[in-house]
C-alpha atoms as a PDB file:
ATOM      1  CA  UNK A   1     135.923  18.121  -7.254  1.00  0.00           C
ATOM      2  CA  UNK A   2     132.667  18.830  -5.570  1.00  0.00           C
ATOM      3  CA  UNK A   3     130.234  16.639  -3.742  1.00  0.00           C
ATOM      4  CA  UNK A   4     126.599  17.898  -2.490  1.00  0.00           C
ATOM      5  CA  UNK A   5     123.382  16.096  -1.094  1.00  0.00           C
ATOM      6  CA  UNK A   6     120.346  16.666   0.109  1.00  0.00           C
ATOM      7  CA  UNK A   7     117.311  14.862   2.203  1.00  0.00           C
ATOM      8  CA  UNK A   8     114.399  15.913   2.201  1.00  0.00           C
ATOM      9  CA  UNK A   9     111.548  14.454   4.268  1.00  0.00           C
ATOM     10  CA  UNK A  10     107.871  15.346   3.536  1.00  0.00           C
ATOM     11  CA  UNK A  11     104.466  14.566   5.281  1.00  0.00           C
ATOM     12  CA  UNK A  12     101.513  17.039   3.856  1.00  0.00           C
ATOM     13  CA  UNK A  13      97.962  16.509   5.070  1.00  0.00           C
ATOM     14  CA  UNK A  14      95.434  18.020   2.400  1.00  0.00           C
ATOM     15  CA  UNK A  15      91.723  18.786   2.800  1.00  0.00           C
ATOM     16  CA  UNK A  16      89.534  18.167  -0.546  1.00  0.00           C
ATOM     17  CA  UNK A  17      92.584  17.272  -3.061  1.00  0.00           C
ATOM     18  CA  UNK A  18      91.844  17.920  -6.726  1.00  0.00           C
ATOM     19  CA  UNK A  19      92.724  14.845  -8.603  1.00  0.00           C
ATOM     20  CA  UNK A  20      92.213  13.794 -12.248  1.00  0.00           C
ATOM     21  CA  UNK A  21      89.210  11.354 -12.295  1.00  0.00           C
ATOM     22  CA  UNK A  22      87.119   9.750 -14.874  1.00  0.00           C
ATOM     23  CA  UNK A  23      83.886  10.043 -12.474  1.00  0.00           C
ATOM     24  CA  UNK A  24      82.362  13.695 -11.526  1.00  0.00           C
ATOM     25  CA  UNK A  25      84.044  13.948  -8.111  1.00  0.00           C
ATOM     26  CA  UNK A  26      87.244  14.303  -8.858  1.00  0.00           C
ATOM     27  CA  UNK A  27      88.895  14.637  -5.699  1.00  0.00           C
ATOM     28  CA  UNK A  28      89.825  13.475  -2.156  1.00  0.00           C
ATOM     29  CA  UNK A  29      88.809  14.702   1.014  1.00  0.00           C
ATOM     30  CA  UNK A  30      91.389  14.385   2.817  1.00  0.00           C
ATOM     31  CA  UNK A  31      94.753  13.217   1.800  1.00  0.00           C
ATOM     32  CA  UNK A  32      98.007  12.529   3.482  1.00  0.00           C
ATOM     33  CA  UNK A  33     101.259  13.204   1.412  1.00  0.00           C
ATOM     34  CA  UNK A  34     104.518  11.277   3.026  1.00  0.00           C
ATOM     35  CA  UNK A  35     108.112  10.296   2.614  1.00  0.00           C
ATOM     36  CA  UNK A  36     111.501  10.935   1.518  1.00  0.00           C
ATOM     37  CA  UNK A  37     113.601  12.330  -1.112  1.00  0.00           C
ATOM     38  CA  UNK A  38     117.552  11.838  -1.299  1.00  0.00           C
ATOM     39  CA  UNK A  39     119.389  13.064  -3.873  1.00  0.00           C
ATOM     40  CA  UNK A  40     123.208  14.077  -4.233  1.00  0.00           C
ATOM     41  CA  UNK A  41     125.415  14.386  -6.692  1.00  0.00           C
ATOM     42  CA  UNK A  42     129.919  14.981  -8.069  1.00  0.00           C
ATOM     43  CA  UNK A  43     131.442  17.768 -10.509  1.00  0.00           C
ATOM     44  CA  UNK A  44     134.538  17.930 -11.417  1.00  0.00           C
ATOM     45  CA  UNK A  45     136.211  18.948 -14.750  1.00  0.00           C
ATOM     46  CA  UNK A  46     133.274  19.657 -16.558  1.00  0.00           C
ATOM     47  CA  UNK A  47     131.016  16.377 -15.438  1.00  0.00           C
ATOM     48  CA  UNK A  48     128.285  16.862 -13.419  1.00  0.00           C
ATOM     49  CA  UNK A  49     126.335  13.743 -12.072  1.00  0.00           C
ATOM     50  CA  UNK A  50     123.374  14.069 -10.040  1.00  0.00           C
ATOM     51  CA  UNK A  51     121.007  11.101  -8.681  1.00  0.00           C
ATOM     52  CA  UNK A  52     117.543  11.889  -6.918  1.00  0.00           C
ATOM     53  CA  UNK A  53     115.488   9.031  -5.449  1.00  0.00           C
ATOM     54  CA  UNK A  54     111.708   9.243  -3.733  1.00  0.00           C
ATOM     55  CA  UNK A  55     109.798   6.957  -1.375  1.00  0.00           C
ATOM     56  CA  UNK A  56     106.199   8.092  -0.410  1.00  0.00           C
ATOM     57  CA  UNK A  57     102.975   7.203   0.862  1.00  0.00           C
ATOM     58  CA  UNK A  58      99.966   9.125  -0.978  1.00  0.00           C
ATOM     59  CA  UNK A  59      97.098   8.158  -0.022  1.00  0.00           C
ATOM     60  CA  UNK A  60      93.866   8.721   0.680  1.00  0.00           C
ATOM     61  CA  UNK A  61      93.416   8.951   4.393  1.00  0.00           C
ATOM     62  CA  UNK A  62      89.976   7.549   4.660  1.00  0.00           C
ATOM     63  CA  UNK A  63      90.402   4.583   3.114  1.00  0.00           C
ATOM     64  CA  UNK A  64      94.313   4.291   3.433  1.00  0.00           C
ATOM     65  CA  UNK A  65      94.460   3.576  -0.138  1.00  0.00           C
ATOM     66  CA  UNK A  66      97.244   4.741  -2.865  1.00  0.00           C
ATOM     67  CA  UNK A  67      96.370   7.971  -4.854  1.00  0.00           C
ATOM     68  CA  UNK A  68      95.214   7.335  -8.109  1.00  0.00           C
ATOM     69  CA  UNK A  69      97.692   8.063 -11.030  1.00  0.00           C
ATOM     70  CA  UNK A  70     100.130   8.667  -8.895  1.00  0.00           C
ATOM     71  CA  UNK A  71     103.403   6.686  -8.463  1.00  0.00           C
ATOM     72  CA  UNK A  72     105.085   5.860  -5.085  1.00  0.00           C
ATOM     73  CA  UNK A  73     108.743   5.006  -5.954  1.00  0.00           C
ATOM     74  CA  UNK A  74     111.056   7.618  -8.724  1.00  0.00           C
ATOM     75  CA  UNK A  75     114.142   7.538  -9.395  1.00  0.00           C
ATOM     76  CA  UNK A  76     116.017   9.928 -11.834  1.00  0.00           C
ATOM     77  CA  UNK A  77     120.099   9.959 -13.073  1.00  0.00           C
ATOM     78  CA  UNK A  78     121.564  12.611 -14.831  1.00  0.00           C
ATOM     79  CA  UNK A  79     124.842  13.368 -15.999  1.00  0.00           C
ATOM     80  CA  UNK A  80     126.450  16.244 -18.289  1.00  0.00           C
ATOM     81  CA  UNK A  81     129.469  17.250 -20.287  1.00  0.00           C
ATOM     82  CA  UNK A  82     130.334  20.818 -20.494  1.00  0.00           C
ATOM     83  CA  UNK A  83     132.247  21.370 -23.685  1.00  0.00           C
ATOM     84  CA  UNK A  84     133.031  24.650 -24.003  1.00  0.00           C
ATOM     85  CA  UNK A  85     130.011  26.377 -25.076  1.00  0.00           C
ATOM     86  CA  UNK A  86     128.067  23.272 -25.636  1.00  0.00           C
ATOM     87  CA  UNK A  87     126.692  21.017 -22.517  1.00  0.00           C
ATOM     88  CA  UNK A  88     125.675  17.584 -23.457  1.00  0.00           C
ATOM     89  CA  UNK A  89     123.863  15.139 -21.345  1.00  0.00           C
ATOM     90  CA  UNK A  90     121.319  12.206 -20.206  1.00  0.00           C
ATOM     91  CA  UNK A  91     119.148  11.268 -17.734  1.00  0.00           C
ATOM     92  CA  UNK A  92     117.263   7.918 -16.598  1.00  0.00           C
ATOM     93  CA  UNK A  93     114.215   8.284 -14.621  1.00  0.00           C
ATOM     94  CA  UNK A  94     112.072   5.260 -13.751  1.00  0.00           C
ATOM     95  CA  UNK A  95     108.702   5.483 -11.761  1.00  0.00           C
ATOM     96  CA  UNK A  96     107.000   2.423 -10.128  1.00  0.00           C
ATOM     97  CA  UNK A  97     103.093   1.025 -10.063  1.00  0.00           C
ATOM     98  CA  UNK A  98     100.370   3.201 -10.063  1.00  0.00           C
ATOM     99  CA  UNK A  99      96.642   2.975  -9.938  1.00  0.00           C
ATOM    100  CA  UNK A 100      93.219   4.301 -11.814  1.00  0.00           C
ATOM    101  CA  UNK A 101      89.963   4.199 -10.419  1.00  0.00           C
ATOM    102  CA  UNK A 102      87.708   3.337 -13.075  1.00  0.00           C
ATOM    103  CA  UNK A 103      84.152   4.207 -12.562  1.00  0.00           C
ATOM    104  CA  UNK A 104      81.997   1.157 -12.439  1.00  0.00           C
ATOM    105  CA  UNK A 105      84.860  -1.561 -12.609  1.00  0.00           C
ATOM    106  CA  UNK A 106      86.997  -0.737  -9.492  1.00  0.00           C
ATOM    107  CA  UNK A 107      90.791  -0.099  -9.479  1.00  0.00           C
ATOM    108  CA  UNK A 108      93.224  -0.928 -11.989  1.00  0.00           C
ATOM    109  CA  UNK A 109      97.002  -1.123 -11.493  1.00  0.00           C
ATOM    110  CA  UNK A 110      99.209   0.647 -14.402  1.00  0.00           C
ATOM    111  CA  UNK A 111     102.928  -0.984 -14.627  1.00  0.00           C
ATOM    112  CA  UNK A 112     106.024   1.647 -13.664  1.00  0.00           C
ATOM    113  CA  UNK A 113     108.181   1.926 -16.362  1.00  0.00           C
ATOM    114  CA  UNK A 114     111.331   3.944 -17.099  1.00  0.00           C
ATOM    115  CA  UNK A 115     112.908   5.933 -19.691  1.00  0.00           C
ATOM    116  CA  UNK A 116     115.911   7.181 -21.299  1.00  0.00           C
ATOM    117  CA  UNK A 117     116.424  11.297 -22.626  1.00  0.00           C
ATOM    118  CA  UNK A 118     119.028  13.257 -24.224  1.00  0.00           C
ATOM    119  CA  UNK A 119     119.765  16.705 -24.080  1.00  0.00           C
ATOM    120  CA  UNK A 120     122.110  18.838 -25.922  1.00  0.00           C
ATOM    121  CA  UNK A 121     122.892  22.816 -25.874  1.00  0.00           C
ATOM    122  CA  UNK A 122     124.862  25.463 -26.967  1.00  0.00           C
ATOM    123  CA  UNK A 123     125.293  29.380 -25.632  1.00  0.00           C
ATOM    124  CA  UNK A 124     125.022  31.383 -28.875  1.00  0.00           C
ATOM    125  CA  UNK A 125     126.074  34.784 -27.896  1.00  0.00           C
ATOM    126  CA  UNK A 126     125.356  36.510 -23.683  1.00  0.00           C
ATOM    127  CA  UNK A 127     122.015  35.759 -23.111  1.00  0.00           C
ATOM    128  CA  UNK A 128     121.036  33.361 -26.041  1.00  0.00           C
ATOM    129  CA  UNK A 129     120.827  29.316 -25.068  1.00  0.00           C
ATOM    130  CA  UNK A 130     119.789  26.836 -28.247  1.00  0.00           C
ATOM    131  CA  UNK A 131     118.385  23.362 -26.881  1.00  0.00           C
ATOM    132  CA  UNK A 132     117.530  20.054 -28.291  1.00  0.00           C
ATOM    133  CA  UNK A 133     115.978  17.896 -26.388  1.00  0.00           C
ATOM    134  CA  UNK A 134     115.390  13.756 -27.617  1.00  0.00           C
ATOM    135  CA  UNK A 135     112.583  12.268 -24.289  1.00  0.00           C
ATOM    136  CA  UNK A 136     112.341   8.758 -24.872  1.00  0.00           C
ATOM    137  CA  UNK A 137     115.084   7.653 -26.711  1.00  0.00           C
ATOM    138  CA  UNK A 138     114.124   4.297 -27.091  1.00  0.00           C
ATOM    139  CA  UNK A 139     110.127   5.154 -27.751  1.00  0.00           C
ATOM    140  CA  UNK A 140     109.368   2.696 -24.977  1.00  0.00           C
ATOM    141  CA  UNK A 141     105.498   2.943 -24.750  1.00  0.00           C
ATOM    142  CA  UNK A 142     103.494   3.581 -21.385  1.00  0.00           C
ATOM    143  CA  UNK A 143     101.176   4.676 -19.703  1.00  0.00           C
ATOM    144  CA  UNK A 144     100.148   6.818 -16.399  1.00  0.00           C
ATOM    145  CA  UNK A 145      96.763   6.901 -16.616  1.00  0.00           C
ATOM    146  CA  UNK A 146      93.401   4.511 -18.422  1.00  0.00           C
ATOM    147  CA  UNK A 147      91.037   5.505 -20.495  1.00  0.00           C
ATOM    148  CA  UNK A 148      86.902   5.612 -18.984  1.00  0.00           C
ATOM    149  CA  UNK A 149      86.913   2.012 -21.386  1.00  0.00           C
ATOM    150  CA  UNK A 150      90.049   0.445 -19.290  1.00  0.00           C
ATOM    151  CA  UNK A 151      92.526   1.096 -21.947  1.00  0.00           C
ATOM    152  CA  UNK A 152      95.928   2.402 -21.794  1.00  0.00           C
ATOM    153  CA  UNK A 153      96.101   6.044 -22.111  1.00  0.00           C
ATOM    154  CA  UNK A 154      99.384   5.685 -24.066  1.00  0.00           C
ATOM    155  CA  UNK A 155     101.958   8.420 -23.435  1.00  0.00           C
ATOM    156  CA  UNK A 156     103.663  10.734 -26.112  1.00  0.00           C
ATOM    157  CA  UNK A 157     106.473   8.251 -26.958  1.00  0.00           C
ATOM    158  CA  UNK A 158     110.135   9.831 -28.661  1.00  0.00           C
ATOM    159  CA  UNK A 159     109.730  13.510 -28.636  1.00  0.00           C
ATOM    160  CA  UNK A 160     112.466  15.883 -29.989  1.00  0.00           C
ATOM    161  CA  UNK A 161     112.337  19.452 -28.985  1.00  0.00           C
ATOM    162  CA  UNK A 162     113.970  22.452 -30.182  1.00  0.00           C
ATOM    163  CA  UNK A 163     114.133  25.720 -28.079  1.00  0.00           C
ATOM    164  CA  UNK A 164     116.111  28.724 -28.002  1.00  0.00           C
ATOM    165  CA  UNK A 165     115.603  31.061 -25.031  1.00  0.00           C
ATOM    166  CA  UNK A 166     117.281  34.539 -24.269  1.00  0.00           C
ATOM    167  CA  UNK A 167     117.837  35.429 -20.643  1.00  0.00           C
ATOM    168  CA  UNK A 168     116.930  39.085 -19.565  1.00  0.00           C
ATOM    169  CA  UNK A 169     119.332  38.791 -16.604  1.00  0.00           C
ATOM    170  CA  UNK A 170     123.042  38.319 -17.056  1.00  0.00           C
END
């Protein structure tokens, strides 16, 4: 059995900040980047469970106001099986609030909202990994950004992915 951790604590000051943005500036000039990241995680017989939590401050240091489109709070849970050649797992993840500037109207707030993947995959032969991926299990619908006409920018929803990759390095 194995235990690890980690803590990580951050503060970033940044001059003219590119940011999505549904005016023509577009970014920030000057913003200040803060706060802390924990994360650990067990293995043992084949489980592996890791955990990661963040708590920042982005903001925009002239007005001391959040970021836009950015959220505050994550959290993220994953655990795995490995089965032999195959590794199955799942992970949580959950972001809080966030914000849009929307030219003309002022700032919106955009709900957090958290979702549930699955991930599955298999060594074929030295070198050769086939994935499939299922992101948002459930198809919850949200949203991280708004449209110019305050509407929901709605994200992908369920997604299934299929990848095979061969490593060059063994």
């Amino acid at each position: 059995m194995r235990w690890f951790w980690d803590v990580a604590v951050f503060h970033t000051d940044v001059e003219d900040l590119s940011l999505p943005s549904q005016d023509a500036a577009g970014s920030v000039p000057e913003a200040r980047l803060r706060g802390v990241e924990l994360s650990g995680g067990w293995q043992a017989r084949g489980w592996t469970l890791k955990a990661a939590a963040t708590v920042g401050d982005y903001e925009n240091a002239e007005d001391d106001r959040q970021l836009i489109r950015r959220a505050e709070n994550t959290v993220r849970v994953d655990l795995d099986k490995e089965l032999g050649r195959w590794v199955l797992g799942t992970t949580v993840r959950a972001e809080s609030e966030r914000y849009e500037d929307l030219f003309g109207i002022g700032r919106e707030r955009i709900a957090g909202f958290g979702v549930w993947d699955l991930r599955a995959s298999r060594e074929m032969a030295p070198g050769w990994l086939a994935s499939l991926t299922v992101d948002n299990v459930l198809d919850r619908e949200y949203s991280t950004a708004k449209r110019f006409d305050n509407t929901d920018f709605i994200s992908a929803g369920r997604t299934v992915f299929l990848s095979v990759r061969y490593d060059f390095v063994q």
